[in-house]
C-alpha atoms as a PDB file:
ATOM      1  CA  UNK A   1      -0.937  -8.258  15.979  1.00  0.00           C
ATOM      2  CA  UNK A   2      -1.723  -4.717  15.804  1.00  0.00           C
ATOM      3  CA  UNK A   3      -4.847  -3.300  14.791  1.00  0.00           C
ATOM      4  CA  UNK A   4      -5.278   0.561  13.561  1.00  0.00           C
ATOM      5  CA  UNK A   5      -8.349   1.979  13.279  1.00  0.00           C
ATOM      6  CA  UNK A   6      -7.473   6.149  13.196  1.00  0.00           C
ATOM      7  CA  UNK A   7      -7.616   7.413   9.992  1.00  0.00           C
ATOM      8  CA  UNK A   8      -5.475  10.045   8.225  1.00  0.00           C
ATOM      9  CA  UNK A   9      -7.998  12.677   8.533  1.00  0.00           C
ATOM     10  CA  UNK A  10      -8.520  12.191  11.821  1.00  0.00           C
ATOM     11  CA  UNK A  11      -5.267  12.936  12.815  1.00  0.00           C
ATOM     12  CA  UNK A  12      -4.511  16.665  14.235  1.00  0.00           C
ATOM     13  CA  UNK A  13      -0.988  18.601  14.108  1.00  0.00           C
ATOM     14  CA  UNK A  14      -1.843  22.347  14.541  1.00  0.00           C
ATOM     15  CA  UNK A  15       1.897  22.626  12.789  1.00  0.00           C
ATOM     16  CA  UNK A  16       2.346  22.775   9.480  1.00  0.00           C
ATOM     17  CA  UNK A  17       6.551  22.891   9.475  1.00  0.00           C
ATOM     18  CA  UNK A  18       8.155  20.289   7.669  1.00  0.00           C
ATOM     19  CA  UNK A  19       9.554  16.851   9.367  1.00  0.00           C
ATOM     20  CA  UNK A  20      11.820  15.319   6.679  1.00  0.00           C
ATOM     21  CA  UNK A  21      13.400  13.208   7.110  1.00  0.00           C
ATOM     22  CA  UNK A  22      11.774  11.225   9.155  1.00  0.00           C
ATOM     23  CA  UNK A  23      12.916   7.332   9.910  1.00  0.00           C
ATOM     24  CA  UNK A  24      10.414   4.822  10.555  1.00  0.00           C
ATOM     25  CA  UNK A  25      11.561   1.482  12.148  1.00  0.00           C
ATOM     26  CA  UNK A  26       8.813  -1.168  12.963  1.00  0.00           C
ATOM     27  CA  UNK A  27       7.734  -4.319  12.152  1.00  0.00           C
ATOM     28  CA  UNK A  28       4.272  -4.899  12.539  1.00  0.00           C
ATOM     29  CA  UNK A  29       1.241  -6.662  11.551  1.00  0.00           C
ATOM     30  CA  UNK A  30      -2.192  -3.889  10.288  1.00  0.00           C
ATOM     31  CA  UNK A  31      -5.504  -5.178   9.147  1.00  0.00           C
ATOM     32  CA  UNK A  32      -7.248  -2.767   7.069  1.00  0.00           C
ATOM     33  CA  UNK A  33     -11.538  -3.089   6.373  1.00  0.00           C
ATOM     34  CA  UNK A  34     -10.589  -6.547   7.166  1.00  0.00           C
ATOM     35  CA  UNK A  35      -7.616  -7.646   4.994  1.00  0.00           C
ATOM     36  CA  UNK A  36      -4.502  -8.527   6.519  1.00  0.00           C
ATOM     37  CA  UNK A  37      -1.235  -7.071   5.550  1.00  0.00           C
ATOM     38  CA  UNK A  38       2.467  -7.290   7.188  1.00  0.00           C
ATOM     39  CA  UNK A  39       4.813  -3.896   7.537  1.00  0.00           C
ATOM     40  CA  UNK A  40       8.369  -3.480   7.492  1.00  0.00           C
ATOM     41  CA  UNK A  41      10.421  -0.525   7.223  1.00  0.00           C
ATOM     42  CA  UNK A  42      13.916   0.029   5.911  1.00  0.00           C
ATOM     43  CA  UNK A  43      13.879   3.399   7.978  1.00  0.00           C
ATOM     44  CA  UNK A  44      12.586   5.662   4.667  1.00  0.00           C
ATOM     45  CA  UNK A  45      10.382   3.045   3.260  1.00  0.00           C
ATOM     46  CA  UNK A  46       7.338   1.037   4.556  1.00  0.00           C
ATOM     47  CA  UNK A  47       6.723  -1.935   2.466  1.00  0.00           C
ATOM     48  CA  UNK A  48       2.972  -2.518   3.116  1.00  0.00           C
ATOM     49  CA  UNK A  49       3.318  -6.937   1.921  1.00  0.00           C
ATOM     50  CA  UNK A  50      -0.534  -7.904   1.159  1.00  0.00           C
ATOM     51  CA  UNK A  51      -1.097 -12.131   0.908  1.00  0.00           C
ATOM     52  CA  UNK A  52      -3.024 -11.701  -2.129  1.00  0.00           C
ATOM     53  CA  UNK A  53      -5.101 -10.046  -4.626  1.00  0.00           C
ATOM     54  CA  UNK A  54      -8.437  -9.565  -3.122  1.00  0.00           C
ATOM     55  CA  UNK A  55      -6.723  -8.566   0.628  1.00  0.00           C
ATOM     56  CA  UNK A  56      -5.167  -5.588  -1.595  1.00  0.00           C
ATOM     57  CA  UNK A  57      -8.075  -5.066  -2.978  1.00  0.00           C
ATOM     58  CA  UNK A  58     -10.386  -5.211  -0.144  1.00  0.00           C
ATOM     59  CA  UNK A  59      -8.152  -2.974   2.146  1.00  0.00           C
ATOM     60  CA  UNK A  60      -8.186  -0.490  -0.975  1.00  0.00           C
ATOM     61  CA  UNK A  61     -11.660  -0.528  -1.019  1.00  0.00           C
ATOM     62  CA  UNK A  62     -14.466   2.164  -0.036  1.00  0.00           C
ATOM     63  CA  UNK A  63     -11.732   4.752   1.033  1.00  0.00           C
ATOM     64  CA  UNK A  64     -13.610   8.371   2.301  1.00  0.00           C
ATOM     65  CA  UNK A  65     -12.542  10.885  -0.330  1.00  0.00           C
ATOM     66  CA  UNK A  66      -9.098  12.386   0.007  1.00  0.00           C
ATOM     67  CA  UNK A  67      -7.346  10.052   1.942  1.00  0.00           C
ATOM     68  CA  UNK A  68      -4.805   9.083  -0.898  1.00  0.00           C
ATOM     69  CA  UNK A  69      -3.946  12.812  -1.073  1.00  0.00           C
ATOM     70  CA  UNK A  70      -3.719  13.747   2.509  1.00  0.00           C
ATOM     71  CA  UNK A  71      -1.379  10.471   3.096  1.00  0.00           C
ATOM     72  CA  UNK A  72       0.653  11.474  -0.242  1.00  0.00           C
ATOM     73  CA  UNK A  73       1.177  14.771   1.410  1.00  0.00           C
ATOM     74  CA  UNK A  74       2.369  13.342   4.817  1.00  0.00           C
ATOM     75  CA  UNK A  75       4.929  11.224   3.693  1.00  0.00           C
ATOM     76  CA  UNK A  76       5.944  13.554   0.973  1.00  0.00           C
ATOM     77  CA  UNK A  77       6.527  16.137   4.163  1.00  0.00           C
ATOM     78  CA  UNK A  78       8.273  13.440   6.344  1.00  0.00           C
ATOM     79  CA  UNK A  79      10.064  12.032   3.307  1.00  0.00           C
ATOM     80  CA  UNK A  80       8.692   8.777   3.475  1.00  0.00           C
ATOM     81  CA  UNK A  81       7.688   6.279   0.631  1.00  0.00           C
ATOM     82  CA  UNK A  82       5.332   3.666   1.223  1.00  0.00           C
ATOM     83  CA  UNK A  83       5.344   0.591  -1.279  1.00  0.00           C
ATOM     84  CA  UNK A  84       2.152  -1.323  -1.664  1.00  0.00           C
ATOM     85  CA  UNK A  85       2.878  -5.810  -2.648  1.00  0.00           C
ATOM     86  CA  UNK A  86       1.426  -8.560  -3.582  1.00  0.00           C
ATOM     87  CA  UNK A  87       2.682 -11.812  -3.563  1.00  0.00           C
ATOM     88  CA  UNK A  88       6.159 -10.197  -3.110  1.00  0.00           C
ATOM     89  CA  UNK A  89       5.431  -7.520  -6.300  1.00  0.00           C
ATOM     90  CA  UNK A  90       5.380  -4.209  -5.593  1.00  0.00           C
ATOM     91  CA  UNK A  91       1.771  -3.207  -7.301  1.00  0.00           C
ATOM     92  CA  UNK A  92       1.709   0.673  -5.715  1.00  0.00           C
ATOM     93  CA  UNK A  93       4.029   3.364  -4.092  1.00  0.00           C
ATOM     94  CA  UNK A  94       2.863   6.574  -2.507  1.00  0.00           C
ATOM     95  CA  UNK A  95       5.176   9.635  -0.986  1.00  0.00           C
ATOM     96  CA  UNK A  96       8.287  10.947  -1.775  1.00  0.00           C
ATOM     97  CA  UNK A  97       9.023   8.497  -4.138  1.00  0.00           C
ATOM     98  CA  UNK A  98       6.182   7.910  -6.146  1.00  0.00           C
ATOM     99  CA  UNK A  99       5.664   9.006  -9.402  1.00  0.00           C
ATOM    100  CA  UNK A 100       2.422   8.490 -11.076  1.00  0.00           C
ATOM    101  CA  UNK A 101       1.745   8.933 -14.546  1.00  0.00           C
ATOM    102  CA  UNK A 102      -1.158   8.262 -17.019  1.00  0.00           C
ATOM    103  CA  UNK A 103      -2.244   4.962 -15.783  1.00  0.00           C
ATOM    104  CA  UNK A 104      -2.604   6.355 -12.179  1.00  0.00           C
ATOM    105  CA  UNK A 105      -4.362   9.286 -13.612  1.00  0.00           C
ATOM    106  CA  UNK A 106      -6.546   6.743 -15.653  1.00  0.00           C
ATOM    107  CA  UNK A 107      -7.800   4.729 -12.393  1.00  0.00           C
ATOM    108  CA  UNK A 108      -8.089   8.110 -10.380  1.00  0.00           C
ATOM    109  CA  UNK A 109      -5.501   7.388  -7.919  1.00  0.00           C
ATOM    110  CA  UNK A 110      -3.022  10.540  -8.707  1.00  0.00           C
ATOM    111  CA  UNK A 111      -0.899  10.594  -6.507  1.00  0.00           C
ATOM    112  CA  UNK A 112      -0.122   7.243  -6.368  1.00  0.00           C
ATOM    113  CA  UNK A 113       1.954   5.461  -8.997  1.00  0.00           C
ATOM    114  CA  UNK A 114       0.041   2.482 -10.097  1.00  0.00           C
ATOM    115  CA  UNK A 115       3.093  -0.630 -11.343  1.00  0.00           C
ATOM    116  CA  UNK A 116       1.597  -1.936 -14.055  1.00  0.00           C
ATOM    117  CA  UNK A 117       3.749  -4.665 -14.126  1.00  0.00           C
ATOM    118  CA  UNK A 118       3.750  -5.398 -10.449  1.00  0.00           C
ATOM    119  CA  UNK A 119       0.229  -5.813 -10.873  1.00  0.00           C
ATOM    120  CA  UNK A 120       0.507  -7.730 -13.930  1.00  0.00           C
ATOM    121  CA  UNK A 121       2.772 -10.262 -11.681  1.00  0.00           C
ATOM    122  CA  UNK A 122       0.409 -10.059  -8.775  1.00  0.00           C
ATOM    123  CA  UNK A 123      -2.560 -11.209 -11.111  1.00  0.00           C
ATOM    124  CA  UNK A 124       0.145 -13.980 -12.592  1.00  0.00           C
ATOM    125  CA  UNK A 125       1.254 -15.032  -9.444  1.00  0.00           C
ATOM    126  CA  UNK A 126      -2.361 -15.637  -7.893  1.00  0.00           C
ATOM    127  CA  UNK A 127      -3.622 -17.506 -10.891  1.00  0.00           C
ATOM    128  CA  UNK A 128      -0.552 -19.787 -10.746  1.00  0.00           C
ATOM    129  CA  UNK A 129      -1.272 -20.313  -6.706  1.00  0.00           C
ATOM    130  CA  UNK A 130      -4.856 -21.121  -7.888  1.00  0.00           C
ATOM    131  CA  UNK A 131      -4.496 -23.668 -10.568  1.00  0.00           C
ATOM    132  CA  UNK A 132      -1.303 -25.223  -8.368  1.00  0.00           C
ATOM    133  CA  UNK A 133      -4.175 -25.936  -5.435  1.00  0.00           C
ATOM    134  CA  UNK A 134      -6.914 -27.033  -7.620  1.00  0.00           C
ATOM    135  CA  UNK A 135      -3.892 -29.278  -9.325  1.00  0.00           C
ATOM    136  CA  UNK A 136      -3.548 -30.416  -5.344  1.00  0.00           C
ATOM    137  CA  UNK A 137      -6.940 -31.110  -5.059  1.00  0.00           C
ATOM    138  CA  UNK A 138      -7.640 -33.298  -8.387  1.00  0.00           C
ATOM    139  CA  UNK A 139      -4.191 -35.692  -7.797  1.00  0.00           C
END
């Protein structure tokens, strides 16, 4: 398991030329402020898979200021899209392919596009997990 701890703004390229496309291909394991979350890549995508809710949340959480826009602008540069899930919906993408609109303007995360309805599932999906181990737990 991997563990990252650099941050976007701590990360130095005296260049500013363009590197699209660039093709990412890992498989990896990242914890972020303590909320575990597996990475795979399709070469142009990274599909950032969170276990749950709160590890989305949590890894979300207490960002410094600016780090959704610097990391927008990187993978916009390298042509990269990164999709944010939970419980196998996407709930998030950021980069080249994202396209935020009101609702990501509405939480104050422009320029990432917020999926309502991945979130929507997310919340579904938890609550179902819940109730089907309290269910466990009561038989």
């Amino acid at each position: 398991m991997a563990q990252f701890t650099s941050r976007p703004e701590s990360v130095n390229d005296p260049s500013d030329t363009a590197r699209a496309p660039l093709s990412v291909a890992t498989d990896l394991t990242v914890r972020i402020n303590g909320a575990e979350a597996s990475v795979e890549s399709t070469g142009e995508r990274l599909l950032v898979q969170f276990r749950s809710v709160p590890d989305a949340v949590r890894a979300t959480r207490n960002q410094p200021a600016g780090v959704a826009t610097s990391l927008t602008a990187l993978l916009r540069t390298t042509d990269l899209t990164v999709e944010a899930r939970v419980r196998d919906r996407i709930v998030a993408v950021a980069g080249a392919d994202a396209r935020p609109g009101a609702v990501s303007r509405m939480l104050d995360v422009d320029p990432v596009e917020v999926r309502v309805g991945g979130v929507l599932g997310a919340v579904g999906a938890e609550m179902s997990a819940a109730v089907g181990a309290l269910s466990r737990l009561l038989s």
